[in-house]
Protein backbone atom coordinates (compact mmCIF):
# COMPACT_ATOMS: atom_id res chain seq x y z
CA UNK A 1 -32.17 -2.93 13.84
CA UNK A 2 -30.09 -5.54 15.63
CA UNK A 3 -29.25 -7.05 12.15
CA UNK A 4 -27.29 -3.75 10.90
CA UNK A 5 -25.27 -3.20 14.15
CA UNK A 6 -24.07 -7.06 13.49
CA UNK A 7 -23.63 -6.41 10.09
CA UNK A 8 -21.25 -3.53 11.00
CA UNK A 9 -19.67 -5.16 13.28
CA UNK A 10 -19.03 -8.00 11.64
CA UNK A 11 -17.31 -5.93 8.38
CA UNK A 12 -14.95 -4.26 11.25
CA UNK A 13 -14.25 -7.94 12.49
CA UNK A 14 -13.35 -8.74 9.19
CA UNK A 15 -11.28 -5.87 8.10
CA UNK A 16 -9.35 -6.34 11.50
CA UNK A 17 -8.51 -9.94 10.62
CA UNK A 18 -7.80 -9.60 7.44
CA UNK A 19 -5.24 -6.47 7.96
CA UNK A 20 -3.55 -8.62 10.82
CA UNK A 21 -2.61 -11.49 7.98
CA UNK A 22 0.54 -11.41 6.00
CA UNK A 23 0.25 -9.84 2.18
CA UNK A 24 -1.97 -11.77 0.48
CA UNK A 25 -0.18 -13.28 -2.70
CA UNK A 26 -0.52 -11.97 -6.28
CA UNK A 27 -3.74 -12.93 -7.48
CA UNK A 28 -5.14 -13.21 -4.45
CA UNK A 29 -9.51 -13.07 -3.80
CA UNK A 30 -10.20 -9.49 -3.39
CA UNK A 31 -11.46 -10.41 -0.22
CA UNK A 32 -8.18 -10.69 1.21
CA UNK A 33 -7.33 -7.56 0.13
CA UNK A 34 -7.57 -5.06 3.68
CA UNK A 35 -8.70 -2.01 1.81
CA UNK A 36 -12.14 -3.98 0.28
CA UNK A 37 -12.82 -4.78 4.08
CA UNK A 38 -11.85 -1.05 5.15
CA UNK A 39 -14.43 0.15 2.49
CA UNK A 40 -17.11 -2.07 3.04
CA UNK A 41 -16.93 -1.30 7.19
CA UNK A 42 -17.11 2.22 6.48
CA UNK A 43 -20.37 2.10 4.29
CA UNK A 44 -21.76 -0.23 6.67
CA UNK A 45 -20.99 2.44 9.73
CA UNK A 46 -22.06 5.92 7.61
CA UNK A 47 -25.20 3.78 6.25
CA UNK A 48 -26.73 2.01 9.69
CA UNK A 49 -27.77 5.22 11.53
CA UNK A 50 -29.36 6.36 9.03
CA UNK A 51 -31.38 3.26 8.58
CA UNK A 52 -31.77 2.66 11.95
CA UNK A 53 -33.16 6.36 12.57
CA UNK A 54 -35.85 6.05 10.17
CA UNK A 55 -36.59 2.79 10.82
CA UNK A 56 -37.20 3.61 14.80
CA UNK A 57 -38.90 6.87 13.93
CA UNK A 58 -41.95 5.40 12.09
CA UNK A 59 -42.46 2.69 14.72
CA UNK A 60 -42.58 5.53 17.12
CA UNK A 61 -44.56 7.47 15.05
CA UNK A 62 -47.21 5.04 14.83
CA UNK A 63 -46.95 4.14 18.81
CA UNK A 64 -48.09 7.84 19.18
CA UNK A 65 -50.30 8.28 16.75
CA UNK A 66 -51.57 4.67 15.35
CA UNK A 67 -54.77 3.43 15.77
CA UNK A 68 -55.05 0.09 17.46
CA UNK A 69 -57.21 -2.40 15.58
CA UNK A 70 -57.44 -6.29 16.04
CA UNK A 71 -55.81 -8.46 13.59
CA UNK A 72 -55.17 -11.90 13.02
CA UNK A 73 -52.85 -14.60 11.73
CA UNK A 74 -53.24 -15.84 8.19
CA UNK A 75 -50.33 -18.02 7.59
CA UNK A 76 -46.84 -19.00 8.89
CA UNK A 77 -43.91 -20.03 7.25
CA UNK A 78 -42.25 -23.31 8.47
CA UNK A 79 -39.09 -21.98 7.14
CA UNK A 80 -36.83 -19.85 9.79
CA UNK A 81 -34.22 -17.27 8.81
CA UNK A 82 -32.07 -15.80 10.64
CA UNK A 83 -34.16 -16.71 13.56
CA UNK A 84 -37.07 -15.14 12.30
CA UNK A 85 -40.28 -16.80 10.34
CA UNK A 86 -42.64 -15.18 7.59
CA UNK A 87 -46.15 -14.28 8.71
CA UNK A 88 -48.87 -12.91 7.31
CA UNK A 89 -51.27 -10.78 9.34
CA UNK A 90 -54.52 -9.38 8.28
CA UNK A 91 -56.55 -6.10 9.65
CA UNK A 92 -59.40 -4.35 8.71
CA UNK A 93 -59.46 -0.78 8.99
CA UNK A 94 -62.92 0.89 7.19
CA UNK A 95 -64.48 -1.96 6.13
CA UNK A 96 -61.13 -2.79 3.64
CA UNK A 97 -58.96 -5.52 4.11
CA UNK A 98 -55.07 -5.32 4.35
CA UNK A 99 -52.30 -7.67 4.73
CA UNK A 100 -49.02 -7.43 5.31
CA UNK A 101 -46.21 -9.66 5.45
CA UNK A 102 -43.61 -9.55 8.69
CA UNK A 103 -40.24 -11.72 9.39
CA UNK A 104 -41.52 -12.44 13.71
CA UNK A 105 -39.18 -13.64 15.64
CA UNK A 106 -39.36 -17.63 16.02
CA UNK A 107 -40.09 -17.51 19.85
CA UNK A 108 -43.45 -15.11 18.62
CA UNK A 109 -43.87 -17.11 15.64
CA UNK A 110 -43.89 -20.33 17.49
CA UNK A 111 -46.46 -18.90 20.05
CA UNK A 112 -49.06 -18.07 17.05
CA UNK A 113 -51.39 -20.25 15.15
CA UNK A 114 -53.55 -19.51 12.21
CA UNK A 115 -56.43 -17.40 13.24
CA UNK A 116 -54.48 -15.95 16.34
CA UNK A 117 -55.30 -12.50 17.45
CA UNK A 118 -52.85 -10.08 17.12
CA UNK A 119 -52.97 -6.27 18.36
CA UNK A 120 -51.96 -3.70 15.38
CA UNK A 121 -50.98 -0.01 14.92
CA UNK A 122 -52.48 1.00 11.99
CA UNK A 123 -51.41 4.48 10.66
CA UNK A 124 -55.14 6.08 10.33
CA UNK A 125 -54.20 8.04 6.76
CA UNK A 126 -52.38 5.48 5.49
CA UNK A 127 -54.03 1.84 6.57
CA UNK A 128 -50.93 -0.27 4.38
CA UNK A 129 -48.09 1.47 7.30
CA UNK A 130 -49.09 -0.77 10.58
CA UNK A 131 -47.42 -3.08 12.61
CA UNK A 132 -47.98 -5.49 15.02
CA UNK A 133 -48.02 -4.44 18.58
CA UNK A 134 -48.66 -7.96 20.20
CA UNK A 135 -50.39 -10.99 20.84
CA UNK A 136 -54.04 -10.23 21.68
C-alpha cells in the first residue's frame, strides 16, 4: 500500500523536476521530456486508489470473516527487497496443506526462524486467500 503512494509520489517529484529544467535538446531521452512525466503521474494517481481499495478490502474482509488457524514458517529468503524478504508459510485448513508465499517486512522476517508459529486468516470457502495475522 505504502509502495503505490511512493510510487505516485515519486512520478509527481519527477514531473516537477523535470518541467522546472530548461528545453531539453533535440534528441533528447524521452525522459526529459515533461509531458512523459505528466502522463505517467497521472496513471499512477487514477490507478493507486483503486489498487489500494481492493487491496485493503480483502484484508478486511478476511479480519471479519477469516478463520484463524496456526501456521508456520517454511523458508526465508536471505535476499531483502525493498526492505522486505520472501517467506513461505504453511497452514492446514481440512486436513489439506497450503502454502503461500509473502514479501514480510525484514524487522518480521528477521524475528522468524524455520518452524516459527505464525497466526493466519484463512478465508473458510476459499483456503488459498489467507494471510498472516502475526507471530504466534
Amino acid at each position: 500500500m505504502a509502495l503505490e503512494a511512493l510510487v505516485t509520489a515519486g512520478l509527481w517529484i519527477g514531473y516537477f523536476y523535470v518541467s522546472g529544467q530548461e528545453v531539453p535538446a533535440k534528441g533528447a531521452s524521452v525522459w526529459s521530456s515533461s509531458y512523459v512525466w505528466l502522463a505517467m503521474a497521472l496513471v499512477a494517481t487514477l490507478a493507486a486508489p483503486p489498487i489500494l481499495f481492493f487491496a485493503v478490502r480483502n484484508f478486511v474482509w478476511l479480519i471479519r470473516h477469516g478463520t484463524e488457524v496456526q501456521g508456520q514458517v517454511r523458508s526465508i529468503s536471505p535476499l531483502s527487497k525493498g526492505g522486505s524478504r520472501p517467506v513461505t508459510y504453511a497452514y492446514s485448513v481440512n486436513g489439506v496443506e497450503y502454502t503461500m508465499r509473502r514479501d514480510t517486512p525484514t524487522m518480521y522476517a528477521d524475528k522468524y526462524t524455520v518452524g516459527s508459529q505464525v497466526l493466519v486468516l484463512v478465508d473458510p470457502n476459499k483456503p488459498k486467500r489467507a494471510t498472516v495475522l502475526e507471530v504466534a
